[in-house]
PDB file of N, CA and C in Angstrom:
ATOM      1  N   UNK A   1     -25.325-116.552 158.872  1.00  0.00           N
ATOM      2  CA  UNK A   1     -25.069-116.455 157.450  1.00  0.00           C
ATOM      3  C   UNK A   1     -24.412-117.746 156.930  1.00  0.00           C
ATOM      4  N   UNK A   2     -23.367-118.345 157.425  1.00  0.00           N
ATOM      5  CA  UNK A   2     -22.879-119.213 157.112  1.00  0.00           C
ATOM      6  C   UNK A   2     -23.698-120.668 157.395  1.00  0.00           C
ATOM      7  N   UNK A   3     -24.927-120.731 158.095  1.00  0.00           N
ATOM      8  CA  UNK A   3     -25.559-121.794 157.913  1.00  0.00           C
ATOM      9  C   UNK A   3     -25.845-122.273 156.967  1.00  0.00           C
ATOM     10  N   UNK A   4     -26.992-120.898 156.731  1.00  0.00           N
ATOM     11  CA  UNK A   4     -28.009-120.220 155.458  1.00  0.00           C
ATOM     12  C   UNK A   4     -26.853-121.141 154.139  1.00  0.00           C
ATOM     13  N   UNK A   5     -25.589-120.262 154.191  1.00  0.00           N
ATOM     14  CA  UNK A   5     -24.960-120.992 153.274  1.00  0.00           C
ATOM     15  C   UNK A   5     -24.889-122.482 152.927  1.00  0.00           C
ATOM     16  N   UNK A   6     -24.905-123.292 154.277  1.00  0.00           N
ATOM     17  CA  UNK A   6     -24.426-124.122 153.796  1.00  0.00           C
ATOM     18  C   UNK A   6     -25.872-124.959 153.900  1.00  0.00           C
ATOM     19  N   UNK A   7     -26.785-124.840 154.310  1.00  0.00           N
ATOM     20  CA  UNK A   7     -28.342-125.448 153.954  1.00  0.00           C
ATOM     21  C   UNK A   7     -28.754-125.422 152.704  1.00  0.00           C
ATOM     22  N   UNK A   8     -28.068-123.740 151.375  1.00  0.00           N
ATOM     23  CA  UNK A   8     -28.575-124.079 150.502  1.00  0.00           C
ATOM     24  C   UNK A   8     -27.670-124.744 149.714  1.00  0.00           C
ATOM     25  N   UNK A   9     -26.481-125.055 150.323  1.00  0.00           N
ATOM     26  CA  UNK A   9     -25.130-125.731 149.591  1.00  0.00           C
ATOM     27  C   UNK A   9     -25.431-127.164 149.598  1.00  0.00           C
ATOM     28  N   UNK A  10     -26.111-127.843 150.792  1.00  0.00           N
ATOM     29  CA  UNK A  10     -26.661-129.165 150.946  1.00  0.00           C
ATOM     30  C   UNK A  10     -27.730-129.190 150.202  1.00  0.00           C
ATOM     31  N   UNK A  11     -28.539-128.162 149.981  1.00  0.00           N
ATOM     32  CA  UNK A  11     -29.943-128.107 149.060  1.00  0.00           C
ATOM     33  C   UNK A  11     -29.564-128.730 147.653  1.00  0.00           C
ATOM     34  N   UNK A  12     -28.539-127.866 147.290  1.00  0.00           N
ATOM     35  CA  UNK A  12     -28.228-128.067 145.769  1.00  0.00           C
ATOM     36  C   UNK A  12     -27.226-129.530 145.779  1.00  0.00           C
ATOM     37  N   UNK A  13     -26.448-129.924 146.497  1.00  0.00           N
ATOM     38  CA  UNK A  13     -25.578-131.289 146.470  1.00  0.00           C
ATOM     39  C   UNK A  13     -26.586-132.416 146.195  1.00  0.00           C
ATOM     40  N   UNK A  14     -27.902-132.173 147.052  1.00  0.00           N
ATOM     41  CA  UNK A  14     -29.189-133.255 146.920  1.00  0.00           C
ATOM     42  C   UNK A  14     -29.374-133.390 146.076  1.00  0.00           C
ATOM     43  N   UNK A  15     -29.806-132.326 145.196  1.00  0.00           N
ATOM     44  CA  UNK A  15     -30.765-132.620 143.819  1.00  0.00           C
ATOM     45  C   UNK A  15     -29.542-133.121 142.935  1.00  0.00           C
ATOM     46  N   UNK A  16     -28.233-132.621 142.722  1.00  0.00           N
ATOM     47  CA  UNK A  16     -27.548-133.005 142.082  1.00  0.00           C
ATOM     48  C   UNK A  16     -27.407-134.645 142.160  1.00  0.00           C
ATOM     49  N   UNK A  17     -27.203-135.404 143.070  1.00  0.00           N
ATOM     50  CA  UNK A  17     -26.798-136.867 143.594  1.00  0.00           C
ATOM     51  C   UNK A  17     -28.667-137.679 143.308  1.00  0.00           C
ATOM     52  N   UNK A  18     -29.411-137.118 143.585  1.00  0.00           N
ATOM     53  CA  UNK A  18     -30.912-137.456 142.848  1.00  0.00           C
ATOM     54  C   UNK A  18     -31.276-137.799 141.458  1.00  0.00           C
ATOM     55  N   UNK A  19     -29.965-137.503 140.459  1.00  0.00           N
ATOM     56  CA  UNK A  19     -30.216-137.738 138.987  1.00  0.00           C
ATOM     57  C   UNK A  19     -30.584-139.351 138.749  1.00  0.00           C
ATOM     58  N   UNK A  20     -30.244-138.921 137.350  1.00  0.00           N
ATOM     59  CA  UNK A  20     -31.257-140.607 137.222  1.00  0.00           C
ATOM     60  C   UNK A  20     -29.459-141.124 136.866  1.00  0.00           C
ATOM     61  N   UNK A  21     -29.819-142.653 136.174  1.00  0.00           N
ATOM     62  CA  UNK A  21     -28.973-143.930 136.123  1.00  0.00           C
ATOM     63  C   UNK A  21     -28.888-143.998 134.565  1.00  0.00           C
ATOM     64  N   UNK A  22     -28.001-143.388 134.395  1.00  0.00           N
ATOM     65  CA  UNK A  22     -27.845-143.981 132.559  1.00  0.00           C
ATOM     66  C   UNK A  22     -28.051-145.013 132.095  1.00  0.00           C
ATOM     67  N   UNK A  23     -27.228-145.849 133.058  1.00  0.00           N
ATOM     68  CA  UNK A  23     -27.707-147.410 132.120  1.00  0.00           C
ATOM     69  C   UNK A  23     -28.719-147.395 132.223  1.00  0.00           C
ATOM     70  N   UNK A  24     -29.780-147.730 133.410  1.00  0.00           N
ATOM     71  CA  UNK A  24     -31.140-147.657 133.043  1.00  0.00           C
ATOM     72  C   UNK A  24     -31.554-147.081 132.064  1.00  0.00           C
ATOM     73  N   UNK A  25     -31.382-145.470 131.906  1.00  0.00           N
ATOM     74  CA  UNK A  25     -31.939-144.700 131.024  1.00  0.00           C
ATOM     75  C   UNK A  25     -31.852-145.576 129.589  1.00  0.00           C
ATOM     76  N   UNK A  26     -30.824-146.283 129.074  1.00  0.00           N
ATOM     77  CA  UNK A  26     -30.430-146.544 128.131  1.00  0.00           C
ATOM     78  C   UNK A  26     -31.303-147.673 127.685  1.00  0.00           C
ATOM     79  N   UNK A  27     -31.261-148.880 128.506  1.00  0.00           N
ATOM     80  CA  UNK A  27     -32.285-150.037 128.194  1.00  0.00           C
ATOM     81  C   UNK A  27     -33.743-149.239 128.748  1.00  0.00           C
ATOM     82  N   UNK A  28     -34.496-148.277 128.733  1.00  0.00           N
ATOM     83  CA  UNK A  28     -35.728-147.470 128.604  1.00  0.00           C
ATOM     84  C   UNK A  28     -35.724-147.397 127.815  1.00  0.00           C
ATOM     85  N   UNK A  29     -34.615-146.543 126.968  1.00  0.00           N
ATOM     86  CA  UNK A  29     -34.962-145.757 126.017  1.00  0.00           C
ATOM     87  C   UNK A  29     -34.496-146.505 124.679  1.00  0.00           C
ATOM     88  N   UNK A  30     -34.318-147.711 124.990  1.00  0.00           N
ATOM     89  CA  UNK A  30     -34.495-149.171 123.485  1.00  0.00           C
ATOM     90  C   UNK A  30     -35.403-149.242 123.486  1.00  0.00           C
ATOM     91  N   UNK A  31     -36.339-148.800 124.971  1.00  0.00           N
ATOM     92  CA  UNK A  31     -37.674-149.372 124.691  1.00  0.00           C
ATOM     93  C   UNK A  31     -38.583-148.768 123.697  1.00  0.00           C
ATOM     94  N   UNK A  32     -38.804-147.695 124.727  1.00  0.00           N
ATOM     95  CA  UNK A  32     -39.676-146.448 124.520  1.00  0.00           C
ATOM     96  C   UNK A  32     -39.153-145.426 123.510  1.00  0.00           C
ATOM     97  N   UNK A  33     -37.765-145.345 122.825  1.00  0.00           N
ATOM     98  CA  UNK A  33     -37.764-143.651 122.484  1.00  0.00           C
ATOM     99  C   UNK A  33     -36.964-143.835 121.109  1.00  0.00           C
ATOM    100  N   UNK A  34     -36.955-145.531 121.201  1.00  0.00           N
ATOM    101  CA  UNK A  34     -35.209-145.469 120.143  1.00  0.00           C
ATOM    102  C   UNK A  34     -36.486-145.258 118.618  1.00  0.00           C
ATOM    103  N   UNK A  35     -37.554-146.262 118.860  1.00  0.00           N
ATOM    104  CA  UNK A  35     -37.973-146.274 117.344  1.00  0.00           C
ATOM    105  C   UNK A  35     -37.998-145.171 116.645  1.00  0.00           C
ATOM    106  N   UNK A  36     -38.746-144.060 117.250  1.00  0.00           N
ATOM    107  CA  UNK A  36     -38.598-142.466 116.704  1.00  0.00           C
ATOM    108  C   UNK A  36     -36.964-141.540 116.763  1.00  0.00           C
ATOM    109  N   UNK A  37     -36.824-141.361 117.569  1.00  0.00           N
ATOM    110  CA  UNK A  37     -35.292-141.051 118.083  1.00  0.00           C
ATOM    111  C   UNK A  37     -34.068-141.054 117.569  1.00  0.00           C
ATOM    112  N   UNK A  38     -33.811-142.762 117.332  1.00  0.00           N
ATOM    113  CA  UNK A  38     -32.437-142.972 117.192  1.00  0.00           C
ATOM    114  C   UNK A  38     -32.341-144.224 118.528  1.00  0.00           C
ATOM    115  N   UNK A  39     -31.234-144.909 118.453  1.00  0.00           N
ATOM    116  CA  UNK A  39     -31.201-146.097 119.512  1.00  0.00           C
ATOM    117  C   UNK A  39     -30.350-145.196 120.753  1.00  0.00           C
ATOM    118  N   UNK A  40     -29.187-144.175 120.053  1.00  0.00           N
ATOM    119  CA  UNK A  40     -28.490-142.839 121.035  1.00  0.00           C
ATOM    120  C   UNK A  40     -29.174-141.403 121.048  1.00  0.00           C
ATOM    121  N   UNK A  41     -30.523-141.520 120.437  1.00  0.00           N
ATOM    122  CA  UNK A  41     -30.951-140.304 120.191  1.00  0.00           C
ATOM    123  C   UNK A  41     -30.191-138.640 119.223  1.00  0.00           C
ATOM    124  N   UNK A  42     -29.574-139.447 118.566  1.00  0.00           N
ATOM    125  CA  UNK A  42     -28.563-138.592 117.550  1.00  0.00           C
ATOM    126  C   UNK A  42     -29.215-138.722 116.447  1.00  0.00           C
ATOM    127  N   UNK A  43     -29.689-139.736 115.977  1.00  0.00           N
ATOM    128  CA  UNK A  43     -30.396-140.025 114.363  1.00  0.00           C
ATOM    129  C   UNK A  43     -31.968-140.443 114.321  1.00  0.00           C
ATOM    130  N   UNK A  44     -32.581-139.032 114.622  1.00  0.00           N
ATOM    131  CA  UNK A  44     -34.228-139.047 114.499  1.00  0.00           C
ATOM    132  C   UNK A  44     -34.724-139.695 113.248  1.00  0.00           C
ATOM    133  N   UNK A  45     -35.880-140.371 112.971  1.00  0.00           N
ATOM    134  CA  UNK A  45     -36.058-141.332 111.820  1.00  0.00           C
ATOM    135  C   UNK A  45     -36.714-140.193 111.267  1.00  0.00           C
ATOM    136  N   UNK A  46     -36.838-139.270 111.372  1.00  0.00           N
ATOM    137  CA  UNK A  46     -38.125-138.510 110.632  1.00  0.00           C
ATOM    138  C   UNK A  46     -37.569-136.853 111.048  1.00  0.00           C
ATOM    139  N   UNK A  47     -37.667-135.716 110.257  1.00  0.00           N
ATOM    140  CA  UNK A  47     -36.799-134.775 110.322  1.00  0.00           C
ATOM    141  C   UNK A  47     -37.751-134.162 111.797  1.00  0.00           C
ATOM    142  N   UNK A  48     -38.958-134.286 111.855  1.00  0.00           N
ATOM    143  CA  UNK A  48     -40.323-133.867 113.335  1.00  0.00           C
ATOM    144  C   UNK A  48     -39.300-134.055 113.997  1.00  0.00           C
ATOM    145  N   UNK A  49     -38.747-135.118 114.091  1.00  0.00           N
ATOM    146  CA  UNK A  49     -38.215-136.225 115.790  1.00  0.00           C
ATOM    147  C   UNK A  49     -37.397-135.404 116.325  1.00  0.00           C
ATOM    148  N   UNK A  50     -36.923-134.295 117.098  1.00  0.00           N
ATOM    149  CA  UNK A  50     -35.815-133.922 117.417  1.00  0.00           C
ATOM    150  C   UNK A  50     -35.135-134.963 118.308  1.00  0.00           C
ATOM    151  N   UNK A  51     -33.517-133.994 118.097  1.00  0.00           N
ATOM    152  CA  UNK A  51     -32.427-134.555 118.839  1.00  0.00           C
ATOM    153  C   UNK A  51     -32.283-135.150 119.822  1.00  0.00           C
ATOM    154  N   UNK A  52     -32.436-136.265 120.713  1.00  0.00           N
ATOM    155  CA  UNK A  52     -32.437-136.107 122.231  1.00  0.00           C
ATOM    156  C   UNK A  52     -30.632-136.003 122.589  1.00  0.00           C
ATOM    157  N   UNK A  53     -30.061-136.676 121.864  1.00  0.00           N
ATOM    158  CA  UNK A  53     -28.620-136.638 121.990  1.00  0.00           C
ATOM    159  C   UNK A  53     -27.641-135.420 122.550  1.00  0.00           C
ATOM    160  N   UNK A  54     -27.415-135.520 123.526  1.00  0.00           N
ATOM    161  CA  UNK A  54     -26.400-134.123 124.007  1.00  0.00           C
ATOM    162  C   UNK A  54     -27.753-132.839 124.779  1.00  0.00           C
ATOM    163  N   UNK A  55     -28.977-133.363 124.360  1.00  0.00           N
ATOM    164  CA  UNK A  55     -29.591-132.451 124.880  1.00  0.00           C
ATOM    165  C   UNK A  55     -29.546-132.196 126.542  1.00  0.00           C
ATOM    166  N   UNK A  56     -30.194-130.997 127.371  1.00  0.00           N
ATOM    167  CA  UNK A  56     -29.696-130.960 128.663  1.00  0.00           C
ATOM    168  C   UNK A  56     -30.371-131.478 129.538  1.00  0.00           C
ATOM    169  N   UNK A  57     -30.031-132.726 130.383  1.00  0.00           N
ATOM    170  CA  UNK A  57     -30.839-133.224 131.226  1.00  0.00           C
ATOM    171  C   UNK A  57     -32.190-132.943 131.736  1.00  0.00           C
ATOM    172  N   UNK A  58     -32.108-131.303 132.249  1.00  0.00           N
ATOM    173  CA  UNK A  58     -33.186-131.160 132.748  1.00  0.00           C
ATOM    174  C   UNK A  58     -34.683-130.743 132.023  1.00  0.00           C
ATOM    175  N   UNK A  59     -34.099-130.156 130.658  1.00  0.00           N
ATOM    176  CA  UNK A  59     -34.801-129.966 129.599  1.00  0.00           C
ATOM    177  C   UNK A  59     -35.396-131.151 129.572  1.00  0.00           C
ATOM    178  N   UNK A  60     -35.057-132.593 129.341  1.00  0.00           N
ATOM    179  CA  UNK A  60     -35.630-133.643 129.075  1.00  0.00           C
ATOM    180  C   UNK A  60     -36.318-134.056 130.301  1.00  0.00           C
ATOM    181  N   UNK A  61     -35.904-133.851 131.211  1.00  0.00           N
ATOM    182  CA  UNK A  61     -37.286-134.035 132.313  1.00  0.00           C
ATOM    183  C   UNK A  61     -38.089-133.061 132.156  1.00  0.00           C
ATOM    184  N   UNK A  62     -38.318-132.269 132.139  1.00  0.00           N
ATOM    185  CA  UNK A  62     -39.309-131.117 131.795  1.00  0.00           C
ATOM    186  C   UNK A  62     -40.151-131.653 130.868  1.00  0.00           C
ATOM    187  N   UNK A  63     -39.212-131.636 129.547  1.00  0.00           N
ATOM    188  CA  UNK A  63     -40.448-132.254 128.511  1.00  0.00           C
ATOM    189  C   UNK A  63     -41.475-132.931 128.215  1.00  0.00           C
ATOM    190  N   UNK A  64     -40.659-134.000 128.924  1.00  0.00           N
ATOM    191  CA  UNK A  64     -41.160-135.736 129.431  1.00  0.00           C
ATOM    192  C   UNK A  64     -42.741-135.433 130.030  1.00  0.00           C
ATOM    193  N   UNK A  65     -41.881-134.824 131.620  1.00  0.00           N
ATOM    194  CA  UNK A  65     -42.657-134.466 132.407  1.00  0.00           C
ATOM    195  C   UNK A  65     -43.989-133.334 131.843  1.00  0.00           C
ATOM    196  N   UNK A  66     -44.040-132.863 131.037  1.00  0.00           N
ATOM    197  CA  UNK A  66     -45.422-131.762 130.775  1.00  0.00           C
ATOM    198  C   UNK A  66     -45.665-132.555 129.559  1.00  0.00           C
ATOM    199  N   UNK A  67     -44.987-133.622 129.117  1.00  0.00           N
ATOM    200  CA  UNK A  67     -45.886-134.129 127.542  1.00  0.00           C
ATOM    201  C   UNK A  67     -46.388-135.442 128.524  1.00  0.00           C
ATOM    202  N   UNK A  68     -46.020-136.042 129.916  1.00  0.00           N
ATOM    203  CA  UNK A  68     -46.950-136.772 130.708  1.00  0.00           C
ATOM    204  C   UNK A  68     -47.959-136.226 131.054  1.00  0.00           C
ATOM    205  N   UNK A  69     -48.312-134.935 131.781  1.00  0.00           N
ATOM    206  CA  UNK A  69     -48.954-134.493 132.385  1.00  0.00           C
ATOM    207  C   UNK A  69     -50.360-133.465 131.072  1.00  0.00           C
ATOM    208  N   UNK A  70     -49.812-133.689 130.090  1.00  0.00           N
ATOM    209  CA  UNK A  70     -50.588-132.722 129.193  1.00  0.00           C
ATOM    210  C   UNK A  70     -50.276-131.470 129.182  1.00  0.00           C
ATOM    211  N   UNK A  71     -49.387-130.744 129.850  1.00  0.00           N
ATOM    212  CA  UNK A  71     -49.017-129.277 129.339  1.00  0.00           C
ATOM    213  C   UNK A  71     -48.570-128.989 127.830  1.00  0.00           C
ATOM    214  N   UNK A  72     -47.852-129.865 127.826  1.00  0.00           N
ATOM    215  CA  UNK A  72     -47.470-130.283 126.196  1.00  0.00           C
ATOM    216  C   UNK A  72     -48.622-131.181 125.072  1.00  0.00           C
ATOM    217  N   UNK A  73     -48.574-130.672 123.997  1.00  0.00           N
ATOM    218  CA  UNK A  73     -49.792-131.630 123.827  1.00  0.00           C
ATOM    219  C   UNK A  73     -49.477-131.881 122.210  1.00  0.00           C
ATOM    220  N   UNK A  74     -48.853-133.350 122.727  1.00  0.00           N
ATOM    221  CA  UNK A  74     -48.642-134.160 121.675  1.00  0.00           C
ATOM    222  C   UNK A  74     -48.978-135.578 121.927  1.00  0.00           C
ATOM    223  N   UNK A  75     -50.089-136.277 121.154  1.00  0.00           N
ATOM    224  CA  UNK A  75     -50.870-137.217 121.610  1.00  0.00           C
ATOM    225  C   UNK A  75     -49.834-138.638 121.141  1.00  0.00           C
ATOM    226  N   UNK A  76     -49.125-138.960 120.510  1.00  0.00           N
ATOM    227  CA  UNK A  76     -47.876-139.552 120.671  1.00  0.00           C
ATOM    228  C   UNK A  76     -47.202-139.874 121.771  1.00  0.00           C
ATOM    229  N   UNK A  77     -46.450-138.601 122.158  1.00  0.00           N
ATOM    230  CA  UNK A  77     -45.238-138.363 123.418  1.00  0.00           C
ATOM    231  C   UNK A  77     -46.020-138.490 124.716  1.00  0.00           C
ATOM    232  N   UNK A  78     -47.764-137.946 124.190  1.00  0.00           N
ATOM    233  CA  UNK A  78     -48.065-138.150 125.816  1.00  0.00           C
ATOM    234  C   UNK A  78     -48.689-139.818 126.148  1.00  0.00           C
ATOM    235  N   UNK A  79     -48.749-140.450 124.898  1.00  0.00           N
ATOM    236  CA  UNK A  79     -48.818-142.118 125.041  1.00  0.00           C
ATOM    237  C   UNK A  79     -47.521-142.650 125.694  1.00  0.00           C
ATOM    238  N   UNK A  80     -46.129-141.937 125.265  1.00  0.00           N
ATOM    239  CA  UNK A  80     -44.844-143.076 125.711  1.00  0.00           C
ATOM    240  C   UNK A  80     -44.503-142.272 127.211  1.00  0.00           C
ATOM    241  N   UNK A  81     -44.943-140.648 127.448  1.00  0.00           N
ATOM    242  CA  UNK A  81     -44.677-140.443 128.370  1.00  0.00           C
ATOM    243  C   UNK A  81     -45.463-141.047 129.612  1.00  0.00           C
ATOM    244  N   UNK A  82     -46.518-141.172 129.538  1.00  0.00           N
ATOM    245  CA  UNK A  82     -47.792-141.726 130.842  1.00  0.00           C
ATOM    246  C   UNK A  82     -46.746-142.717 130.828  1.00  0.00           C
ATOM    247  N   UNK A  83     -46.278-143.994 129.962  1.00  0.00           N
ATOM    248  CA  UNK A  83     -45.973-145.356 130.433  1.00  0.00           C
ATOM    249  C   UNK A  83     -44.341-144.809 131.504  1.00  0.00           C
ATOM    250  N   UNK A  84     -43.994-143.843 131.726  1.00  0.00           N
ATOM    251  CA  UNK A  84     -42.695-143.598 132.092  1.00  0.00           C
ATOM    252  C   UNK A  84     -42.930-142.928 133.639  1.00  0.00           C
ATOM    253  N   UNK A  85     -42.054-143.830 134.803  1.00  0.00           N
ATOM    254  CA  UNK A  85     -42.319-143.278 135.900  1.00  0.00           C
ATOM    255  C   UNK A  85     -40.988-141.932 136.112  1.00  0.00           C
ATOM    256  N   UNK A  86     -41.553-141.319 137.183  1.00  0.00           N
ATOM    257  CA  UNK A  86     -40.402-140.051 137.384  1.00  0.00           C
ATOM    258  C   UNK A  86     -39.339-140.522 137.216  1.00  0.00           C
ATOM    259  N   UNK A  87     -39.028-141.663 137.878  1.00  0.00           N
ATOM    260  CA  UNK A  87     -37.393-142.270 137.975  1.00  0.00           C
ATOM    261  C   UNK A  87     -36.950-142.892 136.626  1.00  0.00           C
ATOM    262  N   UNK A  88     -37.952-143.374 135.443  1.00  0.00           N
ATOM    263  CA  UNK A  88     -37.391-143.397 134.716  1.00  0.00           C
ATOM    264  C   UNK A  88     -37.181-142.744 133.375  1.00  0.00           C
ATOM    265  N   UNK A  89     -38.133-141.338 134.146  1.00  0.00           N
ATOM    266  CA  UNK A  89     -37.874-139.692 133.225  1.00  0.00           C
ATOM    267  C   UNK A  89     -36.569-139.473 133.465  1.00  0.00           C
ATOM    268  N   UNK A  90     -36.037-139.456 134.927  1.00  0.00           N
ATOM    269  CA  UNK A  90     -34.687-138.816 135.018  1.00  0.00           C
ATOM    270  C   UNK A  90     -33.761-140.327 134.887  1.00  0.00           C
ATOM    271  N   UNK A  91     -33.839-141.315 134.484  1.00  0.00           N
ATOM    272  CA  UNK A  91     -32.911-142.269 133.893  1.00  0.00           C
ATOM    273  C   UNK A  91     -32.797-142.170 132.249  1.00  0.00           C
ATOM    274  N   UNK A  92     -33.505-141.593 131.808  1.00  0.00           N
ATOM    275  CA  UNK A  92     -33.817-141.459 130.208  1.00  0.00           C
ATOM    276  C   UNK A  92     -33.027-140.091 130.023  1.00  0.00           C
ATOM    277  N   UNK A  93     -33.131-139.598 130.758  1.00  0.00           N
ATOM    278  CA  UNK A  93     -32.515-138.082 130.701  1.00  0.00           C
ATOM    279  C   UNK A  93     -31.128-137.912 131.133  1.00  0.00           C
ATOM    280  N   UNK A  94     -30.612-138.636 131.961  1.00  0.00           N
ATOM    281  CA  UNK A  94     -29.281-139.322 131.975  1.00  0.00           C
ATOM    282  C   UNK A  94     -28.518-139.495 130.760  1.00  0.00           C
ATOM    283  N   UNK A  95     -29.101-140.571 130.408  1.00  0.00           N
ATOM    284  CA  UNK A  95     -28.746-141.293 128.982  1.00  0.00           C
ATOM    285  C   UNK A  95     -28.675-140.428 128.317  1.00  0.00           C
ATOM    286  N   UNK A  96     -29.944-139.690 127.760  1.00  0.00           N
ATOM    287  CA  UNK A  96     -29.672-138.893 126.509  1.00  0.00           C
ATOM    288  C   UNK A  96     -28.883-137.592 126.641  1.00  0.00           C
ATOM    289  N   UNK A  97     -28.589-137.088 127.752  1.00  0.00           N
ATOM    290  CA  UNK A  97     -27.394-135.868 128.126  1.00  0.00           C
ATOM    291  C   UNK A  97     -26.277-136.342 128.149  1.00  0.00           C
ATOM    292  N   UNK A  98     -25.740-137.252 127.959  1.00  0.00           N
ATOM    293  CA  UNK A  98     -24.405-137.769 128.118  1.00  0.00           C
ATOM    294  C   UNK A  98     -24.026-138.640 126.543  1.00  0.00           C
ATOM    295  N   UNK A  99     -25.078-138.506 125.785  1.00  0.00           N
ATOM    296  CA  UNK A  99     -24.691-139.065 124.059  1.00  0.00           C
ATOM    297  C   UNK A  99     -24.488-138.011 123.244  1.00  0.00           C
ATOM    298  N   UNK A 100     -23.567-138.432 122.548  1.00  0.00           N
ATOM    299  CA  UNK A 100     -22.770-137.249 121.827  1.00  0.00           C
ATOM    300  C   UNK A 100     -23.165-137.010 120.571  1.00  0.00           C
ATOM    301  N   UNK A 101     -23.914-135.770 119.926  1.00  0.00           N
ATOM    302  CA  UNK A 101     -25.143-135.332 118.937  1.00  0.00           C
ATOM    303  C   UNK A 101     -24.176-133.805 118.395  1.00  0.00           C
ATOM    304  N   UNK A 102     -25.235-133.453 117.295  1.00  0.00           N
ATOM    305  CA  UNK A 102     -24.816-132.259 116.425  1.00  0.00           C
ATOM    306  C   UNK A 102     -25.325-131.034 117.346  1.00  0.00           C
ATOM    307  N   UNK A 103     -25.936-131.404 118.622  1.00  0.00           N
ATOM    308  CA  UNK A 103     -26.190-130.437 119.725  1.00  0.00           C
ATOM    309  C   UNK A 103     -25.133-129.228 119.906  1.00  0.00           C
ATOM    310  N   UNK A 104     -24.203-129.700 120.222  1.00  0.00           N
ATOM    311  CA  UNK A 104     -23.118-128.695 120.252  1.00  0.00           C
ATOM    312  C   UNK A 104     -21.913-128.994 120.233  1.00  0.00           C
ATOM    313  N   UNK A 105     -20.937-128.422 120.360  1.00  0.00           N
ATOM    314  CA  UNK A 105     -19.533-128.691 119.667  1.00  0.00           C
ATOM    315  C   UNK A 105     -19.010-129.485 120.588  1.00  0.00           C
ATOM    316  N   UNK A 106     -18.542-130.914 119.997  1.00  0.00           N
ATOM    317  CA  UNK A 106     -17.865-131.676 120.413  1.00  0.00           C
ATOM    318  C   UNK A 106     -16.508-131.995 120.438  1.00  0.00           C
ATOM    319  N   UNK A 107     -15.499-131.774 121.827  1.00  0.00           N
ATOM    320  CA  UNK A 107     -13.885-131.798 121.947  1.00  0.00           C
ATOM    321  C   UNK A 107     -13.218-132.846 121.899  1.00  0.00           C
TER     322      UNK A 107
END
């Protein structure tokens, strides 16, 4: 029992320490995300654009990830997503989970 425990305790420490690199995320997402977005993803140019700011990491890999792959189908997002490798889905997703937005209440 206590292996079990601690195999899935190492399971979950992995994925956690696997996230992406903010700074990276940050000079990406001047590239790719600020024109629509916001340069912190707080101030979308267009009311469409949602928030990326404060949103939750993994949500934004998800997104990324199915508006790359076409599950999502927005012929836009799936132009800036194709140019974006996994590593710098979860560096973009870094960045934008850690900028501070009307997402939720800020202390």
């Amino acid at each position: 029992m206590r292996a079990a425990l601690l195999i899935l305790a190492l399971a979950f420490a992995g994925s956690a320490i696997a996230g992406g690199n903010a700074e990276k995320g940050k000079a990406k997402a001047a590239q790719v995300c600020a024109a629509c977005h916001g340069a912190d993803g707080a101030k979308p140019v267009a009311p469409e654009n949602p928030i990326l700011a404060g949103q939750y990491a993994d949500y934004i890999v998800k997104a990324l990830s199915d508006y790359k792959s076409g599950k999502r189908a927005n012929p836009v997002m799936k132009a800036f997503a194709e140019q974006l490798s996994k590593q710098d889905i979860d560096d973009v997703a870094a960045w934008f989970s850690g900028q501070k937005s009307s997402l939720h209440f800020q202390r």
